[in-house]
Protein backbone atom coordinates (compact mmCIF):
# COMPACT_ATOMS: atom_id res chain seq x y z
CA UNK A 1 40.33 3.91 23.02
CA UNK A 2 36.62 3.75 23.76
CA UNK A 3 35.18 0.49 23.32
CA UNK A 4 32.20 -0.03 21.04
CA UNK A 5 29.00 -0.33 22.51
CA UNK A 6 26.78 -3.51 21.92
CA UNK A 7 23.68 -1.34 20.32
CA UNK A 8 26.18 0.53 17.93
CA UNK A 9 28.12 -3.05 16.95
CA UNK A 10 24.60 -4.38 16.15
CA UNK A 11 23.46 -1.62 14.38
CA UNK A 12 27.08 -1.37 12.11
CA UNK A 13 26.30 -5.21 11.67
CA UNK A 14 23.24 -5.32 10.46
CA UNK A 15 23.93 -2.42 7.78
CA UNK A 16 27.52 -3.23 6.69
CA UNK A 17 26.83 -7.02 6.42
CA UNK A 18 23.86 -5.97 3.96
CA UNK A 19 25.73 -3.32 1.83
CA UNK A 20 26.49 -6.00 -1.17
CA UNK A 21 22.90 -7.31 -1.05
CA UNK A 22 22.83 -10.27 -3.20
CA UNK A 23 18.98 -12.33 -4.34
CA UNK A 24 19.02 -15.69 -5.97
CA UNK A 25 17.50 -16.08 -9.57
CA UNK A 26 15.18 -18.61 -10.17
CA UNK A 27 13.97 -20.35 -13.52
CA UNK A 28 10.77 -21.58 -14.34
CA UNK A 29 11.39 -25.12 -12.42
CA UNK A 30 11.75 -23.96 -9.04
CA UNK A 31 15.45 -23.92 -9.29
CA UNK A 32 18.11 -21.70 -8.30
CA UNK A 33 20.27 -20.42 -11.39
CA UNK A 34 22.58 -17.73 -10.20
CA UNK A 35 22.94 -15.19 -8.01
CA UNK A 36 22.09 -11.15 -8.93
CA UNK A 37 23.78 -7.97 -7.11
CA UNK A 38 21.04 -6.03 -5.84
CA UNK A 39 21.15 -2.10 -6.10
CA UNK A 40 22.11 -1.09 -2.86
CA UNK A 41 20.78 2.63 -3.64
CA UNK A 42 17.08 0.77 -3.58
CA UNK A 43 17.80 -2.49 -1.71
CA UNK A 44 20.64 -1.12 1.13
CA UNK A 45 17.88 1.72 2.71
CA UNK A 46 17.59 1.26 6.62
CA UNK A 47 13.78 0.60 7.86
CA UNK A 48 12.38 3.91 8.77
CA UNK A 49 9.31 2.93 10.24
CA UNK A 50 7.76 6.39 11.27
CA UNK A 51 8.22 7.71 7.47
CA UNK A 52 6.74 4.07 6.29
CA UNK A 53 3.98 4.81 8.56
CA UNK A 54 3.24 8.52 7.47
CA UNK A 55 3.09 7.66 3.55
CA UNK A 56 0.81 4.29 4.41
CA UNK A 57 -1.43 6.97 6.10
CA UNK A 58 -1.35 9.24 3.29
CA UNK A 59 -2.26 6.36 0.77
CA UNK A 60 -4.99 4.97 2.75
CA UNK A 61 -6.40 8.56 3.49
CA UNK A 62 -6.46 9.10 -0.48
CA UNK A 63 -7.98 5.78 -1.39
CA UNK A 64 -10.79 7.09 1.10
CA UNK A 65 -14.35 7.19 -0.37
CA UNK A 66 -16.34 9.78 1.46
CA UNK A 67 -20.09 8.59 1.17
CA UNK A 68 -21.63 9.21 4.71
CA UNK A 69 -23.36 12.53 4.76
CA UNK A 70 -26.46 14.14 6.59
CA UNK A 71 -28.58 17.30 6.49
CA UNK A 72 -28.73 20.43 8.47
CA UNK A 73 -31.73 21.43 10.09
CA UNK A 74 -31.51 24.18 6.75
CA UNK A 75 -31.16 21.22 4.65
CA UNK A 76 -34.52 18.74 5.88
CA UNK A 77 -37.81 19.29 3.90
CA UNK A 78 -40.03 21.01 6.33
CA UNK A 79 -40.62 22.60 9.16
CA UNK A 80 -41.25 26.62 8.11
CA UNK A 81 -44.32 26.74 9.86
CA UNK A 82 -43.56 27.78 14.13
CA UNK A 83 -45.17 24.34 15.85
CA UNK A 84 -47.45 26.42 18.44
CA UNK A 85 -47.66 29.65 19.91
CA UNK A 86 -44.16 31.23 21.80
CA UNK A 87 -46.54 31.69 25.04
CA UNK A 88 -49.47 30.74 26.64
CA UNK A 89 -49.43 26.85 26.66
CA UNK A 90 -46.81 25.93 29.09
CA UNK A 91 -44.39 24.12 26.89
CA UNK A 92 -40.91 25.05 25.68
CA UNK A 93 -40.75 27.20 22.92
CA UNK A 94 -39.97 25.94 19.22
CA UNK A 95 -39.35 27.55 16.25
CA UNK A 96 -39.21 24.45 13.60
CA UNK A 97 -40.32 20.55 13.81
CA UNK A 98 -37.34 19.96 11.92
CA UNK A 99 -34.34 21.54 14.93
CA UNK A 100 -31.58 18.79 16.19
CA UNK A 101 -33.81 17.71 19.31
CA UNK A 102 -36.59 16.77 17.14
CA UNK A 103 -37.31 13.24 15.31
CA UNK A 104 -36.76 13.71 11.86
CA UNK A 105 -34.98 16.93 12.16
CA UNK A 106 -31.71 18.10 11.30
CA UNK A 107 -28.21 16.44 12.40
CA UNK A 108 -25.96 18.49 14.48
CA UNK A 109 -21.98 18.38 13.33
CA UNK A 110 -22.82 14.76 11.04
CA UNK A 111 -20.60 13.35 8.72
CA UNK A 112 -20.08 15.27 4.99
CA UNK A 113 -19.66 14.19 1.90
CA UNK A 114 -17.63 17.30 1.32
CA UNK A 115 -14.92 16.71 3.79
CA UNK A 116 -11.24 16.59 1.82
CA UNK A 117 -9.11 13.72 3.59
CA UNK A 118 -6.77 13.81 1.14
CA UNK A 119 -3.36 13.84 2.04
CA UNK A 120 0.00 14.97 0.07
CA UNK A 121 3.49 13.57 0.60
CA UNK A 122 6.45 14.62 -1.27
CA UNK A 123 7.92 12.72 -4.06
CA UNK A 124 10.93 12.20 -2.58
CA UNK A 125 9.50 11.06 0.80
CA UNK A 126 7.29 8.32 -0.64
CA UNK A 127 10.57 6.79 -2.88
CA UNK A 128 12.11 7.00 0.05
CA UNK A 129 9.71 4.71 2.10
CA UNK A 130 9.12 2.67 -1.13
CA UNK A 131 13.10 1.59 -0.52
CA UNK A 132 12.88 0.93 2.62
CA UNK A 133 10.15 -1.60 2.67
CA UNK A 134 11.79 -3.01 -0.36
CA UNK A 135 14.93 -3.04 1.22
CA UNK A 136 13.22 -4.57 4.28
CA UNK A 137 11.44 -7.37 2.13
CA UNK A 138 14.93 -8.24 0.77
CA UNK A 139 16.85 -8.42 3.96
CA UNK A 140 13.93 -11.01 5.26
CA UNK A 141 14.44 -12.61 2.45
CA UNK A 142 10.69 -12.13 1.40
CA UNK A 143 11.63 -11.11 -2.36
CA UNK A 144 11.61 -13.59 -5.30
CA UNK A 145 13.11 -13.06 -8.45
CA UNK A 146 12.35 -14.77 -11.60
CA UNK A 147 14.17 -15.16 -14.94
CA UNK A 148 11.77 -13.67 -17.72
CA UNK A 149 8.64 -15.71 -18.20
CA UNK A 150 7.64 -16.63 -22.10
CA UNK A 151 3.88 -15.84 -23.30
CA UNK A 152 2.36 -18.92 -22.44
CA UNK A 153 2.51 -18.29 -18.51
CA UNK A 154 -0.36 -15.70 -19.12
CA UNK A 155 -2.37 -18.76 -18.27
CA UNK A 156 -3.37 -19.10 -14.78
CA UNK A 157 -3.11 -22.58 -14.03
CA UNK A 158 0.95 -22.33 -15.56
CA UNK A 159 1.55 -19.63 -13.34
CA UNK A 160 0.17 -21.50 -10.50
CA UNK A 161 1.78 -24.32 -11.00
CA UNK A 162 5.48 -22.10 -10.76
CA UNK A 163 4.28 -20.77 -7.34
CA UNK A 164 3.58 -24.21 -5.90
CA UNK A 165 7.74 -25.23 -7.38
CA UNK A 166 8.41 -21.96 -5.36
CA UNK A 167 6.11 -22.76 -2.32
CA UNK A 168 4.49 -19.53 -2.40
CA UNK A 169 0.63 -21.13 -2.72
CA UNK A 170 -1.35 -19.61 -0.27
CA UNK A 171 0.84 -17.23 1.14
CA UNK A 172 -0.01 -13.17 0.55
CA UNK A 173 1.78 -11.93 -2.73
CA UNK A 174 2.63 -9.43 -4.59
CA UNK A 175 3.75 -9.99 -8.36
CA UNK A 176 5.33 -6.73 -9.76
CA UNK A 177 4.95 -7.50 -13.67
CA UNK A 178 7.21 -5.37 -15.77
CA UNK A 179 5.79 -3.74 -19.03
CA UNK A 180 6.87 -6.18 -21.47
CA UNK A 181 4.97 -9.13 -19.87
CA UNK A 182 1.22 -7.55 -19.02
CA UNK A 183 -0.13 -11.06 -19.21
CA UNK A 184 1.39 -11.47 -15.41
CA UNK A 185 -1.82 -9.47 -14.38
CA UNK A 186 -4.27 -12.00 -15.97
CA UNK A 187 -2.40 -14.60 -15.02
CA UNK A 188 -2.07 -13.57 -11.82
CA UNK A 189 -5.59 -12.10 -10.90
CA UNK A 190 -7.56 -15.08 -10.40
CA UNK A 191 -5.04 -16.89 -7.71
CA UNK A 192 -6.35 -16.21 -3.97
CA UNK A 193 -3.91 -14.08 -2.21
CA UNK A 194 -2.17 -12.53 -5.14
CA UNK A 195 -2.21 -9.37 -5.91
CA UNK A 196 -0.69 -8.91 -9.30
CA UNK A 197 0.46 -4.74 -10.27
CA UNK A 198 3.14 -2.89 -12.55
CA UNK A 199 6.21 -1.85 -11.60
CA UNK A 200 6.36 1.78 -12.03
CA UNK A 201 2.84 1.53 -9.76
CA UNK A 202 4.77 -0.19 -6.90
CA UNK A 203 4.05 1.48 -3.53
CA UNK A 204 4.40 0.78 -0.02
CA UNK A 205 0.57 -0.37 1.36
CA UNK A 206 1.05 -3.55 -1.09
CA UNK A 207 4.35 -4.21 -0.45
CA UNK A 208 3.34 -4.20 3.94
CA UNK A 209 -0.03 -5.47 2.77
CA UNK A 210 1.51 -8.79 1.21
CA UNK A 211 4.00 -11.67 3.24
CA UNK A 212 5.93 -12.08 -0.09
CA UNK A 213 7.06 -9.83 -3.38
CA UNK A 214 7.88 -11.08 -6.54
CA UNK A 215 9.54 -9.94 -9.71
CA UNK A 216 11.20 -10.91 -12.93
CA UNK A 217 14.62 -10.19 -13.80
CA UNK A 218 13.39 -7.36 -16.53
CA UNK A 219 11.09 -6.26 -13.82
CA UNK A 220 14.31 -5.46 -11.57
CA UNK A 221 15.83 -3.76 -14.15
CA UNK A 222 12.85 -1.32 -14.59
CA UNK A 223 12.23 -0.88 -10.93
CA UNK A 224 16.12 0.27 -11.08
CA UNK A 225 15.27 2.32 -13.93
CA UNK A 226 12.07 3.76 -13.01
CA UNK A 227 12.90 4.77 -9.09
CA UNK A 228 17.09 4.74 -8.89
CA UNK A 229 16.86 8.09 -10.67
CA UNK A 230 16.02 11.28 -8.89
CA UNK A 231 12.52 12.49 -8.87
């Protein structure tokens, strides 16, 4: 019988031992509760980094604000009248003070405001990405999740004071608030580093752009809701 290579061993490793992904839940001290079974549909995707790269691409591409643009020699004021004579005085000819090799005059193949950088992925392509930086985040264990937080941590300084029990003070975050607890995003806003949005807006730029990603435990349940089905 052939005998398993060491790249293939690693590889069946590092995807078996991860098939029952498991996260610990946390309360509002700080302190470990229990432990949750991840979805292994969302949280069990292998890192595909040239697909992660296309749809990061696409994003930033679409978030693009065109605002450079110049003019045309047909689009500078000026310049109908011919500048001297086509012959007779010895210089080269011109037709218009305002052609590309004059000051002032028109700029040859210049940015547009009219250029379309927009980009379009497939829906299914982009979910798929989405897992696998979540499933990536999990596996480095860079994902926090929280039992539901009451009304009163739509203060900032409360909600502050839970990320310093969970060490996550100035560290990059991202704080995926479900729908039934909007005041994460107030709470949330003000704190350097954190970048608070909802769940069903999740996508992969903040999840690469941020160290750390949190979420309560009815956040999980919507992500599961909201992406485990098929687009």
């Amino acid at each position: 019988m052939k005998e398993q290579s060491q790249e293939e061993e690693e590889h069946y490793l590092r995807y078996e031992v991860f098939s029952i992904m498991k996260i610990s839940l946390y309360n509002r001290e700080g302190i470990q509760t229990e432990e949750l079974e991840l979805p292994s549909k969302i949280f069990d995707v292998p890192w595909n980094a040239d697909l992660v790269h296309q749809v990061v691409v696409s994003q930033m591409a679409n978030k693009r604000r065109v605002i450079a643009h110049t003019k045309g020699r047909g689009a500078v004021s000026g310049g109908g009248r011919k500048p001297w004579a086509q012959k007779g005085l010895g210089r080269a000819r011109q037709g218009s003070i305002r052609s590309p090799q004059w000051r002032k005059g028109g700029v040859v193949f210049g940015p547009r405001n009219t250029r379309v950088f927009k980009k379009t992925i497939p829906e299914k392509m982009k979910r798929k990405a989405l897992f696998s930086a979540l499933s990536e985040k999990a596996r480095g264990k860079e994902m926090i999740l929280l039992e539901d937080l009451p009304q009163e941590y739509s203060k900032t300084k409360m909600f502050h004071s839970l990320l310093r029990k969970l060490s996550l003070q100035e560290k990059t975050l991202l704080v995926a608030y479900p729908e039934k607890a909007k005041f994460l995003a107030r709470a949330a806003r003000n704190i350097p580093c954190t970048l608070p949005v909802p769940v069903k807006g999740l996508n992969v730029l903040d999840l690469l752009s941020t160290k750390f990603f949190l979420t309560t435990k009815t956040g999980l349940e919507e992500l599961e809701k909201t992406f485990g089905t098929k687009p």
